[in-house]
N, C-alpha and C. Protein backbone atom coordinates (compact mmCIF):
# COMPACT_ATOMS: atom_id res chain seq x y z
N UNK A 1 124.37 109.02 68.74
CA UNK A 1 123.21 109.45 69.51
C UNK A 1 123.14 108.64 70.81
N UNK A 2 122.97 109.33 72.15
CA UNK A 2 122.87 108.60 72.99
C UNK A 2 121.13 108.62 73.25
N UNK A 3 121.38 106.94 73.90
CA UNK A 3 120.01 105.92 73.33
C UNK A 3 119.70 105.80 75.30
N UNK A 4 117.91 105.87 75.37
CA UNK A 4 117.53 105.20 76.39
C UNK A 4 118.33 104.02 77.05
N UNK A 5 118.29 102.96 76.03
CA UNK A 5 118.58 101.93 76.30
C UNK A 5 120.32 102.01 76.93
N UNK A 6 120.89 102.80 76.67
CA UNK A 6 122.69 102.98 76.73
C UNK A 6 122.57 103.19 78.39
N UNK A 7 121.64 104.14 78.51
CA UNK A 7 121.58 105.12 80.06
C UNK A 7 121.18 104.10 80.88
N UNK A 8 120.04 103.11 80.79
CA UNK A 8 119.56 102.49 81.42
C UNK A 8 120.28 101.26 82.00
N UNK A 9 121.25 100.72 80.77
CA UNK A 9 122.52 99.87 81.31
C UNK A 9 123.73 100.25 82.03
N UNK A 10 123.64 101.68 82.03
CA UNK A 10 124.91 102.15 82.43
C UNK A 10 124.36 101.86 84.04
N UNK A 11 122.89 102.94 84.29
CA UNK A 11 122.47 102.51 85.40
C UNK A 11 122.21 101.38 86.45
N UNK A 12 121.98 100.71 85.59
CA UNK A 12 121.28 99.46 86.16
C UNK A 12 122.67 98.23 86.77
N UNK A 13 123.81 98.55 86.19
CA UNK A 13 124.83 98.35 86.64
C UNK A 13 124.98 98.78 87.57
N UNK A 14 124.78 100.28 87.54
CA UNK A 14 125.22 101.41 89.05
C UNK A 14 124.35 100.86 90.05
N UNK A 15 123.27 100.37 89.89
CA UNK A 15 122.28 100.25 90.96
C UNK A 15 122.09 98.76 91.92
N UNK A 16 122.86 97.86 90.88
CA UNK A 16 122.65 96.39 91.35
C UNK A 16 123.16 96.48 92.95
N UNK A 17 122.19 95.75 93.46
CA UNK A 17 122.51 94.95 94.79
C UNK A 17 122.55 96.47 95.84
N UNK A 18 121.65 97.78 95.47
CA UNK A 18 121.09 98.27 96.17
C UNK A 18 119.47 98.52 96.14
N UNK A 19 119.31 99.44 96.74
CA UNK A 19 118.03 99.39 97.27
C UNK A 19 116.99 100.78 96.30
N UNK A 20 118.37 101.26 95.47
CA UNK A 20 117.56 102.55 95.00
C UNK A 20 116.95 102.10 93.62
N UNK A 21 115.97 102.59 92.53
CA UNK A 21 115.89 102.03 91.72
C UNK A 21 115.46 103.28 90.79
N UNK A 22 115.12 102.76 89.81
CA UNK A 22 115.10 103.74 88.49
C UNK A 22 113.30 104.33 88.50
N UNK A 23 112.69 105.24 88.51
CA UNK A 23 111.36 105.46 88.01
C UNK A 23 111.40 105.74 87.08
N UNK A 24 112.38 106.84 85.99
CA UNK A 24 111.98 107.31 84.85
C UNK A 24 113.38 107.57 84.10
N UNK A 25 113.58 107.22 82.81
CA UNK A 25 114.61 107.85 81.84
C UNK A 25 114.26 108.32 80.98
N UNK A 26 114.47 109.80 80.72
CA UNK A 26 114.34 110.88 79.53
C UNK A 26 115.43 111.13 79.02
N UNK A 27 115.08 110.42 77.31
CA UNK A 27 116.84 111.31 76.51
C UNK A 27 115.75 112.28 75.55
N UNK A 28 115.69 113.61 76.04
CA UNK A 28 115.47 114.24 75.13
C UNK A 28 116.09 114.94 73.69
N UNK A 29 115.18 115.40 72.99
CA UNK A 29 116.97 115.66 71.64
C UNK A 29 117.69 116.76 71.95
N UNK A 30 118.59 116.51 71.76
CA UNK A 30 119.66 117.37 71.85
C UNK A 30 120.65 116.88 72.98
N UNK A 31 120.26 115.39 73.05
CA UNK A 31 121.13 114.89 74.23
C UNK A 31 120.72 115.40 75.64
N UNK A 32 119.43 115.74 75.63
CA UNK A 32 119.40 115.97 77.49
C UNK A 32 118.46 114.95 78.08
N UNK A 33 119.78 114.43 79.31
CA UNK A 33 119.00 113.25 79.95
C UNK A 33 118.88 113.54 81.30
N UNK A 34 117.69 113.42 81.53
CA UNK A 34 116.77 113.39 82.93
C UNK A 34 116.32 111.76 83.27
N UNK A 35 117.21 111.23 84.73
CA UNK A 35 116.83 110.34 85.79
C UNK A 35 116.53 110.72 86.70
N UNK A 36 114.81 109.89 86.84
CA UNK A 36 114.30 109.89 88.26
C UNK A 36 114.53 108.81 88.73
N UNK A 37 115.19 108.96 90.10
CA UNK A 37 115.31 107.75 90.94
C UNK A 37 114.57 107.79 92.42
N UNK A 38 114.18 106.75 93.11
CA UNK A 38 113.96 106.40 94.39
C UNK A 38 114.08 105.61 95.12
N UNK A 39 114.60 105.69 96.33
CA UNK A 39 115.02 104.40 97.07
C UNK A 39 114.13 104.12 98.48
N UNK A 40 114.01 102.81 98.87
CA UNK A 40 113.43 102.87 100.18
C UNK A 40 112.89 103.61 101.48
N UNK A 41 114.37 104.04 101.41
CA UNK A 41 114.93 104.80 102.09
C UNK A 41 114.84 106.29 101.97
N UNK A 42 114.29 106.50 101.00
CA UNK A 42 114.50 108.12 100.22
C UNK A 42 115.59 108.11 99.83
N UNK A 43 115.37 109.28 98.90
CA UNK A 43 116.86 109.69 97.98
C UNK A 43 117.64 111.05 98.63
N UNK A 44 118.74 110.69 98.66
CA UNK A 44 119.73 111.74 99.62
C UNK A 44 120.40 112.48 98.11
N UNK A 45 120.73 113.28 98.26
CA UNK A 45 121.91 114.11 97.68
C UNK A 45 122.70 113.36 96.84
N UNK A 46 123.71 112.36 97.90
CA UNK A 46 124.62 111.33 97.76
C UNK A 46 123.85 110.78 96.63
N UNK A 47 123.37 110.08 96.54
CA UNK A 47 122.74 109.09 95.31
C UNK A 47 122.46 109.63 94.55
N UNK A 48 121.90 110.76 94.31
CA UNK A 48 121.95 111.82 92.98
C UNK A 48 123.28 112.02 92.78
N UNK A 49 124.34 112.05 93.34
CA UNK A 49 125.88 112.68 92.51
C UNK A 49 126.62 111.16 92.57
N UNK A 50 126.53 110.22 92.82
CA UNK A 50 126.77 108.81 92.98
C UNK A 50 126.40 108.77 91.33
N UNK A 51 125.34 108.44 90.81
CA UNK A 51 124.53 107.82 89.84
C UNK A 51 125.17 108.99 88.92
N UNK A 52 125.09 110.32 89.02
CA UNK A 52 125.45 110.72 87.66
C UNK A 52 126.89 111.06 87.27
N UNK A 53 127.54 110.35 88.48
CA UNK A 53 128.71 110.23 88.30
C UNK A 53 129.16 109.18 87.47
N UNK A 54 128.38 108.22 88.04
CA UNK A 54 128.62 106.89 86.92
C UNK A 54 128.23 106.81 85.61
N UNK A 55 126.84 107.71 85.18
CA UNK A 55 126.63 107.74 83.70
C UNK A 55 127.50 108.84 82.80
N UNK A 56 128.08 109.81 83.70
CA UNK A 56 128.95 110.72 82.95
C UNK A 56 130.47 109.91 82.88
N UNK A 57 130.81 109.10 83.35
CA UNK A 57 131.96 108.24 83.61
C UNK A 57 131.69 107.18 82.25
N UNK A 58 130.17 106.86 82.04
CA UNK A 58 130.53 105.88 81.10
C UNK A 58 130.28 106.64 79.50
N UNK A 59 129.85 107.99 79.20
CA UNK A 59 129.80 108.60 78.38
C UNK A 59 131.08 109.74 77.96
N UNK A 60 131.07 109.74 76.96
CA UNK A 60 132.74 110.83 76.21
C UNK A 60 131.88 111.91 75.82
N UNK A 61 132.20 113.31 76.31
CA UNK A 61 131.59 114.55 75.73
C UNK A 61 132.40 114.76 74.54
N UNK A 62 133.47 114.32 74.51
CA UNK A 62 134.51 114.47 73.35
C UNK A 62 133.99 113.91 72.00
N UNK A 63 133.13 112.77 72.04
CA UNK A 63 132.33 112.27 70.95
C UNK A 63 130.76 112.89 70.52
N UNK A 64 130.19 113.26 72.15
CA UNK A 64 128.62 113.52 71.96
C UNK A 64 128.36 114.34 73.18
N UNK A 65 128.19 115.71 73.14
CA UNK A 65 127.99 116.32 74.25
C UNK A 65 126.85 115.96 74.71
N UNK A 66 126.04 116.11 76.06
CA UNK A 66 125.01 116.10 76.78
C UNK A 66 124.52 116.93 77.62
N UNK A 67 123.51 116.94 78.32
CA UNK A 67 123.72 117.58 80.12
C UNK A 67 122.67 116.60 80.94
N UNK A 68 122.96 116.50 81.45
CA UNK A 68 122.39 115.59 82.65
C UNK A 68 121.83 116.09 83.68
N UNK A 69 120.99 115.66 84.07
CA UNK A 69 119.94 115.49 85.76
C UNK A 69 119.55 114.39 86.22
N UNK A 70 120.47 114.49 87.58
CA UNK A 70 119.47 112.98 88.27
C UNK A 70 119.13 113.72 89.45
N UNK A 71 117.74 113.11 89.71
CA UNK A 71 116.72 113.36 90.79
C UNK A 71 115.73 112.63 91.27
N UNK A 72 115.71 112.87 92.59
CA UNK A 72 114.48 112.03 93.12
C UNK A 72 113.00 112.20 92.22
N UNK A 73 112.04 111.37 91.93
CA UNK A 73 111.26 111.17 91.58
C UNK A 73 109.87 112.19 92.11
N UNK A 74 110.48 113.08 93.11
CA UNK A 74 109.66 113.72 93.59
C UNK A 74 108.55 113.72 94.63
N UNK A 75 108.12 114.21 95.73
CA UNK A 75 107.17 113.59 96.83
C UNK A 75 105.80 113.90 95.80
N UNK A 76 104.83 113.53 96.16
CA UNK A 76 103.40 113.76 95.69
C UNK A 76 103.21 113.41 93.93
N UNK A 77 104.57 112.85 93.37
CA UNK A 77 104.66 112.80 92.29
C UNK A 77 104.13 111.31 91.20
N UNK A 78 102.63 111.65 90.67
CA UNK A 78 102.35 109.85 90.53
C UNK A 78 103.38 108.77 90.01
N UNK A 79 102.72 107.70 90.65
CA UNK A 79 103.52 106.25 90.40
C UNK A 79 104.14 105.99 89.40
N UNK A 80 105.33 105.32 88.75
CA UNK A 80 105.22 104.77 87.67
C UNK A 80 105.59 103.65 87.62
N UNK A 81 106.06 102.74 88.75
CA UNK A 81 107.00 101.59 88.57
C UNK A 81 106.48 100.87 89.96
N UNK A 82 106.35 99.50 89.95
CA UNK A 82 105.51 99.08 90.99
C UNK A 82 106.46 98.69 92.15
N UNK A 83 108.08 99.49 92.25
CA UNK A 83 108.73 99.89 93.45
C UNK A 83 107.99 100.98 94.27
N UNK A 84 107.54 101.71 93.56
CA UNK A 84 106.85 103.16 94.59
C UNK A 84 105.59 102.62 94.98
N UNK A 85 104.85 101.80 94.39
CA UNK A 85 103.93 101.25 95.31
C UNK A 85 103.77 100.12 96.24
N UNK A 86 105.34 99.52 96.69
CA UNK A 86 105.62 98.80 97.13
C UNK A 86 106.37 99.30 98.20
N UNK A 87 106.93 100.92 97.96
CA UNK A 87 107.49 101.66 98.92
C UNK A 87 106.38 102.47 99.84
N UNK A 88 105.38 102.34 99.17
CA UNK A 88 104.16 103.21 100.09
C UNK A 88 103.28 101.94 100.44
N UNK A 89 103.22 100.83 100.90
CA UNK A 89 102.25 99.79 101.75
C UNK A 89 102.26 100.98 102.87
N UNK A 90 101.18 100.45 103.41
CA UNK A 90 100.63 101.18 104.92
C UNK A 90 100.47 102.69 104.75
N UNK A 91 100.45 103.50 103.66
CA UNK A 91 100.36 104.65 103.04
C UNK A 91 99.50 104.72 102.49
N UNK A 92 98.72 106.46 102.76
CA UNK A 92 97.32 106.47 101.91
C UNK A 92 97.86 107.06 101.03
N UNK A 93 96.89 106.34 99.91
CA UNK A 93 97.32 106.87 98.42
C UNK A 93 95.69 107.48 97.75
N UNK A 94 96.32 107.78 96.88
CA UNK A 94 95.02 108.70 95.43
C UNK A 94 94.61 107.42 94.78
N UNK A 95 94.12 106.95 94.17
CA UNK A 95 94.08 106.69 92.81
C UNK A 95 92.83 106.82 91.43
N UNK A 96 92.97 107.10 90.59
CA UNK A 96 92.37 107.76 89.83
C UNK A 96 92.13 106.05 88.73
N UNK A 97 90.74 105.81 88.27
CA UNK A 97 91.11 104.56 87.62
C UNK A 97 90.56 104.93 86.59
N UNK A 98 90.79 104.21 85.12
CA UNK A 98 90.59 104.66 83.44
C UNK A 98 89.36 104.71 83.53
N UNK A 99 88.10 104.18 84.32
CA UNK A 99 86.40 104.49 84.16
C UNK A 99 86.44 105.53 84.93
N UNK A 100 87.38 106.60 85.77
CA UNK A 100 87.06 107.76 86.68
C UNK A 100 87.20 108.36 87.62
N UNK A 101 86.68 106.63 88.22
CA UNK A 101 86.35 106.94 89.77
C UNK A 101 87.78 107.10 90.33
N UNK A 102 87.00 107.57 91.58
CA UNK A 102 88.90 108.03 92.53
C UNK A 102 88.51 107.27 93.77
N UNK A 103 89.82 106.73 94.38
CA UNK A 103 89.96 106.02 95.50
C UNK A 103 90.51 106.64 96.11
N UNK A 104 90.47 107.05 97.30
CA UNK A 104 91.53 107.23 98.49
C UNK A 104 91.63 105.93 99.30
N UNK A 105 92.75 105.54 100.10
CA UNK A 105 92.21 104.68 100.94
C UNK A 105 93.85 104.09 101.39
N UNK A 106 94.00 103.23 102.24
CA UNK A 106 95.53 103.00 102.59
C UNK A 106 95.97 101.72 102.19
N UNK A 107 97.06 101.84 101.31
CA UNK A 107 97.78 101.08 100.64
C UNK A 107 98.25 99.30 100.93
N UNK A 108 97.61 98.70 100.85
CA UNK A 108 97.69 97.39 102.18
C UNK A 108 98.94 96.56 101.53
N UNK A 109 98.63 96.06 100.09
CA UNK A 109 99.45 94.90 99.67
C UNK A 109 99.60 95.41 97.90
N UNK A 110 100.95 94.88 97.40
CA UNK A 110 100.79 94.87 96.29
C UNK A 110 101.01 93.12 95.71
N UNK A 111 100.54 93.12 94.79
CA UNK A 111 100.73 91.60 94.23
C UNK A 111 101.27 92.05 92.87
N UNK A 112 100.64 90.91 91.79
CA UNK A 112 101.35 90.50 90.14
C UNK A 112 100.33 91.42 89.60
N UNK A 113 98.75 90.96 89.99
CA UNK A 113 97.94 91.38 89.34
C UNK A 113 97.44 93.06 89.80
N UNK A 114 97.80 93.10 90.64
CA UNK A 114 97.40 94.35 90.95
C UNK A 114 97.85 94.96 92.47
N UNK A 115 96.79 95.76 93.61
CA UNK A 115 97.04 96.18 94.59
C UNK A 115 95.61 96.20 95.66
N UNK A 116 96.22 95.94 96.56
CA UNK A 116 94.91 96.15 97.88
C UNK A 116 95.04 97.19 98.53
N UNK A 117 93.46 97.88 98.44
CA UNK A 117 93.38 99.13 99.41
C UNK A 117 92.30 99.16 100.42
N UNK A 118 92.69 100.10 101.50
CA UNK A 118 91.26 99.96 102.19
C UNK A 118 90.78 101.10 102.75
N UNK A 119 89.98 101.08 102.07
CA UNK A 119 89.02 102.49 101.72
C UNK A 119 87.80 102.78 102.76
N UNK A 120 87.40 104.22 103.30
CA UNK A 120 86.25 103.98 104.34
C UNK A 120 85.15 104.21 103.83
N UNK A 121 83.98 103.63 104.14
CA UNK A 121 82.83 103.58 103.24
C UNK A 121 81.65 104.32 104.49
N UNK A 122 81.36 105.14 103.96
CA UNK A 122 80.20 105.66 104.88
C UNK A 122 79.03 104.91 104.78
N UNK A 123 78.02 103.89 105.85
CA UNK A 123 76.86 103.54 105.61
C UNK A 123 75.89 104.40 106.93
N UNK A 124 74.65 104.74 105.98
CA UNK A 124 73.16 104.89 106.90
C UNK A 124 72.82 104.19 107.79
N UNK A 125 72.42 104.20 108.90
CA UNK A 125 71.60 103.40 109.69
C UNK A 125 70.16 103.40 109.17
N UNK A 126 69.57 102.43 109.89
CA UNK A 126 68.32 102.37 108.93
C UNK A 126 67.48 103.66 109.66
N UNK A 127 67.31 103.44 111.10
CA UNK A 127 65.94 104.14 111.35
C UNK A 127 66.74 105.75 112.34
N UNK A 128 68.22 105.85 111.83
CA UNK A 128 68.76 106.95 112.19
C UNK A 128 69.02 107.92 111.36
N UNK A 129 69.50 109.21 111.33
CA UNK A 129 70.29 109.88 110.42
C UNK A 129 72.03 109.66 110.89
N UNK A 130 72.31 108.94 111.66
CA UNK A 130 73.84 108.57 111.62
C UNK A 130 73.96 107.79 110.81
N UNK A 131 75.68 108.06 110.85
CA UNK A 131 76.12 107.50 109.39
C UNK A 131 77.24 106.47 110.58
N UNK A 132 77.61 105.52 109.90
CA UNK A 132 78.69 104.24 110.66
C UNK A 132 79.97 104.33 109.75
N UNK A 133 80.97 104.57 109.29
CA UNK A 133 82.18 104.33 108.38
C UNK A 133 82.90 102.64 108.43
N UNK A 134 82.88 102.08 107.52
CA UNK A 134 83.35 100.71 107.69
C UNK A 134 84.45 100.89 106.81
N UNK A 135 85.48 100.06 107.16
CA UNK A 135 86.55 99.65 105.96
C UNK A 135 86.33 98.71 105.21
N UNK A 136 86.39 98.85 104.22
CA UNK A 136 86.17 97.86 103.18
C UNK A 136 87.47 97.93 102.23
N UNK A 137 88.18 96.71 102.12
CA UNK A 137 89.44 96.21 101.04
C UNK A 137 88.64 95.94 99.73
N UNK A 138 89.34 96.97 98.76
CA UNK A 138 88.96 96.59 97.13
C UNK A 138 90.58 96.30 96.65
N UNK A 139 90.24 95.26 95.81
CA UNK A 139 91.41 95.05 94.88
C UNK A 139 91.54 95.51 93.94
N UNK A 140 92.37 96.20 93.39
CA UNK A 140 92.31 96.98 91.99
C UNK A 140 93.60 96.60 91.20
N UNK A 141 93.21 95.95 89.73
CA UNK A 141 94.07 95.47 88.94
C UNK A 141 95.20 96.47 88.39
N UNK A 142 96.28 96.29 87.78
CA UNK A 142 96.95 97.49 87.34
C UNK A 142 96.34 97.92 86.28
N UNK A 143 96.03 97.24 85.39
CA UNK A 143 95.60 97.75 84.01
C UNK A 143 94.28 98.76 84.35
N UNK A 144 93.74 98.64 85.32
CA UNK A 144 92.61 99.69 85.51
C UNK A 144 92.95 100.90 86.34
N UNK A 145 94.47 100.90 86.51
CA UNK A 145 94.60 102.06 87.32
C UNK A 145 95.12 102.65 86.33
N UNK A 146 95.11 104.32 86.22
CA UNK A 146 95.20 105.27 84.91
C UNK A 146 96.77 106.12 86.14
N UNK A 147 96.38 106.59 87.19
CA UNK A 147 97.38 107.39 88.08
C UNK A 147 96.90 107.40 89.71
N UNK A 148 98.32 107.22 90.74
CA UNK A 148 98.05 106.75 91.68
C UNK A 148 99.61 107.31 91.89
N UNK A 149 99.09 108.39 93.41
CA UNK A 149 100.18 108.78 93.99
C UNK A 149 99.82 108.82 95.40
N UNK A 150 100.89 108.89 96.46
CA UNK A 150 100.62 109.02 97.47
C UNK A 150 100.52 110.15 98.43
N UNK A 151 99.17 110.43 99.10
CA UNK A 151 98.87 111.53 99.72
C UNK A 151 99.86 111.97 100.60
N UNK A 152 100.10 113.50 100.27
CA UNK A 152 100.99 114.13 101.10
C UNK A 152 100.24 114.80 103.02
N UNK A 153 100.88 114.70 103.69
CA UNK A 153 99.71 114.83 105.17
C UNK A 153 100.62 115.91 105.91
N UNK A 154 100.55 117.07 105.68
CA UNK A 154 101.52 117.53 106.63
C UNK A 154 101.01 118.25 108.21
N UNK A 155 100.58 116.98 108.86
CA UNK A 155 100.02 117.22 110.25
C UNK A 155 100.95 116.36 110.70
């Protein structure tokens, strides 16, 4: 049976000392494995037939048939690995947190514990009906973020 863990070494070999990295490995049964990858840079073509060249190179159909897909991780597609939110700093993102609420706001810093965003906050004037928009930076831990992808803008 080919194992998560088999694909992920095969990869992670393939990948050392570049810039692209792994978001997701699916061995579903019957032997079908789906990699999402993304790189800095975006993912070209090339690096999709690169990478599944190397995991079909280190697997024998002669022992265990398969079929394979490698693919970019997808645009608009939420986070899973704290490379994609390290690839979107200065990027407005979604995020949706486990009590609900939703953030929009642009992606400033990521750290250990979590991520900085900065979000616009509409305030009242007192003796007006205008409203003033301020930025305000919230920090949000990982464990309280549930899903967080980055807004697509096509202007």
């Amino acid at each position: 049976m080919i194992t998560k863990e088999h694909i992920e070494a095969i990869i992670t070999e393939q990948l050392r000392g570049t810039s692209t990295f792994v978001v997701d490995i699916l061995v579903k049964p019957g032997n079908t494995i789906v990699v999402y990858i993304d790189d800095v840079k975006g993912v070209t073509f090339d690096h999709c037939i690169i990478l599944s060249r190397a995991i079909e190179e280190n697997l024998n159909r002669d022992i265990e048939d398969f079929s394979l897909e490698v693919s970019s991780a997808g645009i608009g597609s939420p986070f899973k690995v704290r490379q994609q939110y390290q690839k979107a700093i200065g990027k407005t993102i979604d995020i949706v947190l486990k009590d609900g609420r939703k953030i929009t706001g642009l992606l400033c810093s990521v750290a250990d514990n979590g991520i900085i965003v900065t979000k616009k906050v509409s305030k009242s004037r007192k003796k007006s009906q205008e409203t003033d928009v301020e930025d305000i930076n919230e920090y949000i831990l990982w464990e309280n973020i549930k899903k967080a992808s980055e807004v697509i803008n096509f202007k």
